[in-house]
Every structure is written in structure tokens, then in C-alpha cells.
C-alpha atoms as a PDB file:
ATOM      1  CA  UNK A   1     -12.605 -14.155  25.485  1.00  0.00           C
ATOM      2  CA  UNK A   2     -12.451 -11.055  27.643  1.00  0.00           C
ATOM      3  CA  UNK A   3     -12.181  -7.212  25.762  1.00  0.00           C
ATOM      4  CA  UNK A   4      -8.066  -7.533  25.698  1.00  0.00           C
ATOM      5  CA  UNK A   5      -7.753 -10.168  23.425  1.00  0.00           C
ATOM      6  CA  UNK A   6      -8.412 -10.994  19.944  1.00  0.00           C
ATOM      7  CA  UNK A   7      -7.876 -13.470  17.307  1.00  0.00           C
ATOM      8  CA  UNK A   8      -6.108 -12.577  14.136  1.00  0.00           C
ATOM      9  CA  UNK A   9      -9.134 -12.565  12.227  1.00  0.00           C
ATOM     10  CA  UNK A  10     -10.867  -9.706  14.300  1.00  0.00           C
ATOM     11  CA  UNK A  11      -7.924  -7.397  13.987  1.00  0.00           C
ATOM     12  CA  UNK A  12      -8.735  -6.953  10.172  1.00  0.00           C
ATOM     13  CA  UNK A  13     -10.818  -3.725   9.769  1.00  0.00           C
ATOM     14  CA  UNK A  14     -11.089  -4.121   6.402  1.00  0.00           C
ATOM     15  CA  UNK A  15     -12.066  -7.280   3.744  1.00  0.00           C
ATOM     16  CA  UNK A  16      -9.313  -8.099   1.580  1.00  0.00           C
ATOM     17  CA  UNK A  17      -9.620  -8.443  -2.099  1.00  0.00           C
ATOM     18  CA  UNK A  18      -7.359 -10.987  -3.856  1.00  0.00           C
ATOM     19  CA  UNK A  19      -5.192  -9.067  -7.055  1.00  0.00           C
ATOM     20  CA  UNK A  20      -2.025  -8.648  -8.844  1.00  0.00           C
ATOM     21  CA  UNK A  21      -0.724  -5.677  -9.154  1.00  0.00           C
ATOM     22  CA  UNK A  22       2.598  -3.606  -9.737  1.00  0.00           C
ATOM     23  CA  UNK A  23       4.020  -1.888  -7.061  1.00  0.00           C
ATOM     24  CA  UNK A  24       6.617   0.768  -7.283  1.00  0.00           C
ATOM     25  CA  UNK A  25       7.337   1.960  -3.118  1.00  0.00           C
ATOM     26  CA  UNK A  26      10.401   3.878  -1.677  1.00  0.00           C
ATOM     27  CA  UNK A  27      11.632   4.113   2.150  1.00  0.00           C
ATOM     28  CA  UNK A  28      11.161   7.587   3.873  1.00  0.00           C
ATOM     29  CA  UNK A  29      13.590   8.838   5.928  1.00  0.00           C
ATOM     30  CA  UNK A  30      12.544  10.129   9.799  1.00  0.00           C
ATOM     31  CA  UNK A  31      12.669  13.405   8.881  1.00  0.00           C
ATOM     32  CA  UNK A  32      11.015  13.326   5.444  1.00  0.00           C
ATOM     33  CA  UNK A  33       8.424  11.247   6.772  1.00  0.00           C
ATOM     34  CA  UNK A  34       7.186  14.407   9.341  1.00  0.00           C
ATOM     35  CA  UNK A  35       7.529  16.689   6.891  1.00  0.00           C
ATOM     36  CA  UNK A  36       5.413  14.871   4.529  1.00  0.00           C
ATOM     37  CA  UNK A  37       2.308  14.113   6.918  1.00  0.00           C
ATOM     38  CA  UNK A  38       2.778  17.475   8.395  1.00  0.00           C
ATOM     39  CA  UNK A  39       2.122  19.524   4.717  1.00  0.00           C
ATOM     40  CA  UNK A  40      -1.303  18.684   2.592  1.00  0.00           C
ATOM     41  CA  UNK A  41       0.465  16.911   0.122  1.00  0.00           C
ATOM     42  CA  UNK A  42      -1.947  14.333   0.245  1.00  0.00           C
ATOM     43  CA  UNK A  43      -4.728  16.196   1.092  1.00  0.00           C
ATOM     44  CA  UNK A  44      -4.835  19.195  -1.169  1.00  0.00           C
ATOM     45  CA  UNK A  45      -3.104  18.523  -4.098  1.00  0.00           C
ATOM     46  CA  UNK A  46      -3.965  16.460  -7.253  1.00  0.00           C
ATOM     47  CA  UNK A  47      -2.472  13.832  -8.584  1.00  0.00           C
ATOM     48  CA  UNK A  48      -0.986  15.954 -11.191  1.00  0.00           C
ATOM     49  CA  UNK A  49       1.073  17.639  -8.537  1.00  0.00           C
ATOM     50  CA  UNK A  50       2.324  14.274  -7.222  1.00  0.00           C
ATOM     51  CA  UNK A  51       5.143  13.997  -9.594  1.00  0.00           C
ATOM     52  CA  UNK A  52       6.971  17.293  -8.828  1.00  0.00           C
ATOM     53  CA  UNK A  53       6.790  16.680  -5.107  1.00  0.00           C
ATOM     54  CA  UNK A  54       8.723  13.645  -4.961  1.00  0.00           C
ATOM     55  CA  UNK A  55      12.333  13.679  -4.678  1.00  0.00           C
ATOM     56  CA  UNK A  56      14.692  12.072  -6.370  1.00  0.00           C
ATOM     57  CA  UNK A  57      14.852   8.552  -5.211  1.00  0.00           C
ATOM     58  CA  UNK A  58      15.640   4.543  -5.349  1.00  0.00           C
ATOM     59  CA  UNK A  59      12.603   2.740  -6.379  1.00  0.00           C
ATOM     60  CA  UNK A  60      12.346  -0.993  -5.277  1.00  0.00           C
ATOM     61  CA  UNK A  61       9.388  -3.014  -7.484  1.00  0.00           C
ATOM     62  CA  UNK A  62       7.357  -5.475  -5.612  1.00  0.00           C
ATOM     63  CA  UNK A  63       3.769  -7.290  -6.190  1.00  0.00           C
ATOM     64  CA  UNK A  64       0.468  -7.108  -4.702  1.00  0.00           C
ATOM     65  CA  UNK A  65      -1.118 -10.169  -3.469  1.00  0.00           C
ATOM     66  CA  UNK A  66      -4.469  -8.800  -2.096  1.00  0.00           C
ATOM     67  CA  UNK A  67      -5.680  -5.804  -1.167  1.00  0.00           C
ATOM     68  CA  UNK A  68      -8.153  -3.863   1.201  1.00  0.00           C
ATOM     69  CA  UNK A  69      -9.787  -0.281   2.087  1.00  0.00           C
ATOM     70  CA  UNK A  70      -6.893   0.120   4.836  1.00  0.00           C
ATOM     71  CA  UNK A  71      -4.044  -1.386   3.219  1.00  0.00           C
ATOM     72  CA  UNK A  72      -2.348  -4.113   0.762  1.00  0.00           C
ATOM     73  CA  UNK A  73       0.023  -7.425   0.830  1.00  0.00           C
ATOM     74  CA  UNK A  74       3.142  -7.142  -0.933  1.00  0.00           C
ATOM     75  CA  UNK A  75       5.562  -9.332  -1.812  1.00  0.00           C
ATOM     76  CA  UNK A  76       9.059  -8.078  -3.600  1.00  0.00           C
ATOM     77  CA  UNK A  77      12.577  -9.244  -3.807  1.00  0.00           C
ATOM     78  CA  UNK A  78      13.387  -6.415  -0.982  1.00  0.00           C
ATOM     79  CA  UNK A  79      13.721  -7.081   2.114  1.00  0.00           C
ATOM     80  CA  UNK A  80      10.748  -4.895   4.709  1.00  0.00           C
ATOM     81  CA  UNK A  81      11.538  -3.396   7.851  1.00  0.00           C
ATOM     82  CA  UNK A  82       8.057  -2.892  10.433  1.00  0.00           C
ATOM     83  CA  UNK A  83       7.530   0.160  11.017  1.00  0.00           C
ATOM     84  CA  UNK A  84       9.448   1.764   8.424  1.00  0.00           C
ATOM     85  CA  UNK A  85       6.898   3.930   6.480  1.00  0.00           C
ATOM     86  CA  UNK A  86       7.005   4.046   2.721  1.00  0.00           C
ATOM     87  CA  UNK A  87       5.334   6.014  -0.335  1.00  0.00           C
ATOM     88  CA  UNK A  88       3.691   3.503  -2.852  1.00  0.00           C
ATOM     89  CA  UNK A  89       3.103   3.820  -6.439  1.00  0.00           C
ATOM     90  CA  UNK A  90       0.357   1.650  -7.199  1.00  0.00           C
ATOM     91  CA  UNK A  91      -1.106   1.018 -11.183  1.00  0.00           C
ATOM     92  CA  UNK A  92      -4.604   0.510 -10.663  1.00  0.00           C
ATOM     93  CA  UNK A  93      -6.387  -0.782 -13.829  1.00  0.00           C
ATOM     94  CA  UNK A  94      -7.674   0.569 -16.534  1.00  0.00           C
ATOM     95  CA  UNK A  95      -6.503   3.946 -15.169  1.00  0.00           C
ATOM     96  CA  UNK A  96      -3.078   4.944 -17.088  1.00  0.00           C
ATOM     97  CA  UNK A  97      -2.476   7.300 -14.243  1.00  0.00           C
ATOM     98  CA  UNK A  98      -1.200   5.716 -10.830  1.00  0.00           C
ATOM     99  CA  UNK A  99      -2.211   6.276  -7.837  1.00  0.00           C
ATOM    100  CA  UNK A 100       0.820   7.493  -4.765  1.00  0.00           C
ATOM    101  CA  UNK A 101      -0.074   7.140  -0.932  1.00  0.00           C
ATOM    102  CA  UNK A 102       1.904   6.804   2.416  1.00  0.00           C
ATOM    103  CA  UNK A 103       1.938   3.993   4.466  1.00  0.00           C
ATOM    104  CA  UNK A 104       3.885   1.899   6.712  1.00  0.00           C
ATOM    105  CA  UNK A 105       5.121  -1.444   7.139  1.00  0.00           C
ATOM    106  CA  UNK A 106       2.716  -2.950   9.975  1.00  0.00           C
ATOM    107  CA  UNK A 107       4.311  -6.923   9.096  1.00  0.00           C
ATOM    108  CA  UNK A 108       7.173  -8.141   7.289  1.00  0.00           C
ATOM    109  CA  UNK A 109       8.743 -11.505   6.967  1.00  0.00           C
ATOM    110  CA  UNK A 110      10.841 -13.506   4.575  1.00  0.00           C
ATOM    111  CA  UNK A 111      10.799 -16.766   3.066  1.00  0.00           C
ATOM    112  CA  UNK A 112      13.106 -19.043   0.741  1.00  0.00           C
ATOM    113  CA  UNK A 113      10.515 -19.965  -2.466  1.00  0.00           C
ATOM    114  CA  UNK A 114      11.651 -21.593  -5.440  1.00  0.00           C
ATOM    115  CA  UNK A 115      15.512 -21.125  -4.903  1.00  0.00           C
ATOM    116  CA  UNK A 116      15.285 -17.169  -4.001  1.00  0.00           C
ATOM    117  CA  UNK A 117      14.217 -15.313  -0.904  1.00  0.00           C
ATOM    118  CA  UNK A 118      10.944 -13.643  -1.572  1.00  0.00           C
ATOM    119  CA  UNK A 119      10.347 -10.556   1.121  1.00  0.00           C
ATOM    120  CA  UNK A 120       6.321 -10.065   2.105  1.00  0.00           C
ATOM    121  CA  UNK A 121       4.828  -7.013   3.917  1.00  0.00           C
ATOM    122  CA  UNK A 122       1.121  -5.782   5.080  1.00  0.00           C
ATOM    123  CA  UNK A 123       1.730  -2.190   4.650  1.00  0.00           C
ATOM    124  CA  UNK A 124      -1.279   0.162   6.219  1.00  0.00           C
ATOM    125  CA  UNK A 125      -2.296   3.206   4.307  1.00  0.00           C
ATOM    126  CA  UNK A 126      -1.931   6.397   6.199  1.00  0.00           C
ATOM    127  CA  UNK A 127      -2.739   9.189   3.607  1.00  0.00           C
ATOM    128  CA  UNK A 128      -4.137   9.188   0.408  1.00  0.00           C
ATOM    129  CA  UNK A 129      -5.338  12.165  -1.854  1.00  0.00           C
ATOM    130  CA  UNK A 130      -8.998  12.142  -2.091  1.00  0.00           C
ATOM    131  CA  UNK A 131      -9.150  11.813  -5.860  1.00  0.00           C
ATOM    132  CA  UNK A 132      -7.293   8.850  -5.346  1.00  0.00           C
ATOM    133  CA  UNK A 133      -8.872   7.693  -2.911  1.00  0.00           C
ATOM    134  CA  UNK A 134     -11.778   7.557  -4.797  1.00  0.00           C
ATOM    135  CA  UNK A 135     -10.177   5.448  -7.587  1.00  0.00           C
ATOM    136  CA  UNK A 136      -8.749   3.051  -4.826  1.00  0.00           C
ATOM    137  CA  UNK A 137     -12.455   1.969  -3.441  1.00  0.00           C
ATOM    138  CA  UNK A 138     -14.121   1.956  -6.703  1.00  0.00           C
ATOM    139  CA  UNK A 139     -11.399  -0.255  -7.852  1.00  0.00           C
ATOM    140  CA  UNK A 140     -11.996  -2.612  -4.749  1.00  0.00           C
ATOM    141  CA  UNK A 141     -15.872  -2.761  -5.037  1.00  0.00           C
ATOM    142  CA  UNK A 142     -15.495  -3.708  -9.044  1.00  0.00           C
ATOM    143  CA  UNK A 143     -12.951  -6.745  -7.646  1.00  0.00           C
ATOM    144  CA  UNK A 144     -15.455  -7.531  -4.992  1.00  0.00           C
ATOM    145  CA  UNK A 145     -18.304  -7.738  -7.508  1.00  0.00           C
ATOM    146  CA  UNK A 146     -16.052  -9.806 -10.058  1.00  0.00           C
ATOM    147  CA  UNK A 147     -15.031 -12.409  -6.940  1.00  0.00           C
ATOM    148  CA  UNK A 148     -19.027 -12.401  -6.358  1.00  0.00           C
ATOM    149  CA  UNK A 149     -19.758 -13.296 -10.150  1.00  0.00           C
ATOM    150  CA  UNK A 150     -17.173 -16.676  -9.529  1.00  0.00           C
END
């Protein structure tokens, strides 16, 4: 296999973690998309802040199915565009307080499952505030561990 290609399993940068877990995401427009990675938002506030920065907005739920250090599988009754970039709310346990990042749709597809079309996507993280950051690998490494104990 020359330097060009690649099999699926060597595009993964990051090992996935199997878990359930609610999902609250909403579609960014173009513009509020630039403006967002263009301020420190993500960078320099705290989660705190978070709230009051969003805009008002339609939420659409989904499910986790795994998760990794660069992004997460989701599955929701919404259908995904690629490349459409979203801001996810994400309930890790046992925090109360949720965790909100950026990211964008890098695969989407839809399938008919028990008499309903169920939507999937790989979404990849683009930026995360530090602090939450921090909550979103320890949370990983204590799945990783529990999957080891199995």
C-alpha cells in the first residue's frame, strides 16, 4: 500500500469508546459559524459563560453511540448534512453541568430501523473550552478503564 492510500481503520486518530449518552446539537449558519471560531468563545470563557452566548435556537435531541478524543457517533431522528457544522450539548456523567463544543458533520447517512428512519452522523470536534475539555478525556479514560475491567 503506497503513502496515498489508507484503509478505514487507519483514518481513525482516535480509539472510540462505546456509550450512551444525550445529545442536545443545533445547525450553525455560514456566518455564525465564522464568527464563532473567530472570537475565544471556546477558548477563554467558562462554562458558566456558555449559556448567555448562545442564541436563541431550535434544538434537535439525538444519541451517542460511541465516542472518542476527536469526536462522537450520533444517531437522532434528524436528518445530518456533511459538512454542516453544529454546536453540541453533551451530559457527561456524574457532572450536572454539560459540556458545549463545535464540530462538524464529517459522515452522515440514514437508515429505515424498526419502522422509522433513524439519521447517524460522526461529527469531529473542532473547539472545546479547556475546562471542558478536561471533563471530556477524563470521562473517556474512566470508560476505557470500565471496558478494561469486562
Amino acid at each position: 500500500m503506497n503513502g496515498t492510500q489508507s484503509g478505514w481503520m487507519e483514518q481513525r486518530k482516535h480509539e472510540r469508546v462505546a456509550a450512551t449518552l444525550k445529545v442536545a446539537y443545533r445547525v450553525m449558519g455560514d456566518q455564525e459559524r465564522q464568527n464563532s471560531l473567530s472570537q475565544p468563545v471556546y477558548s477563554q470563557t467558562t462554562a458558566d459563560h456558555l449559556p448567555a452566548l448562545s442564541q436563541k435556537f431550535h434544538s434537535y435531541h439525538a444519541v451517542t453511540r460511541d465516542i472518542s478524543e476527536g469526536g462522537l457517533s450520533i444517531t437522532g431522528e434528524h436528518p445530518f448534512a456533511q459538512g454542516e457544522h453544529v454546536e453540541i450539548t453533551l451530559q457527561l456523567p456524574p457532572s450536572t453541568v454539560p459540556i458545549k463544543f463545535l464540530a462538524v458533520v464529517a459522515r452522515s447517512s440514514s437508515s429505515f430501523q424498526l419502522g422509522r428512519t433513524v439519521h447517524s452522523a460522526g461529527v469531529r470536534i473542532l473547539a472545546l473550552h479547556k475546562e471542558d475539555m478536561e471533563k471530556y478525556t477524563r470521562f473517556l479514560l474512566t470508560e476505557k478503564l470500565k471496558g478494561q475491567g469486562r
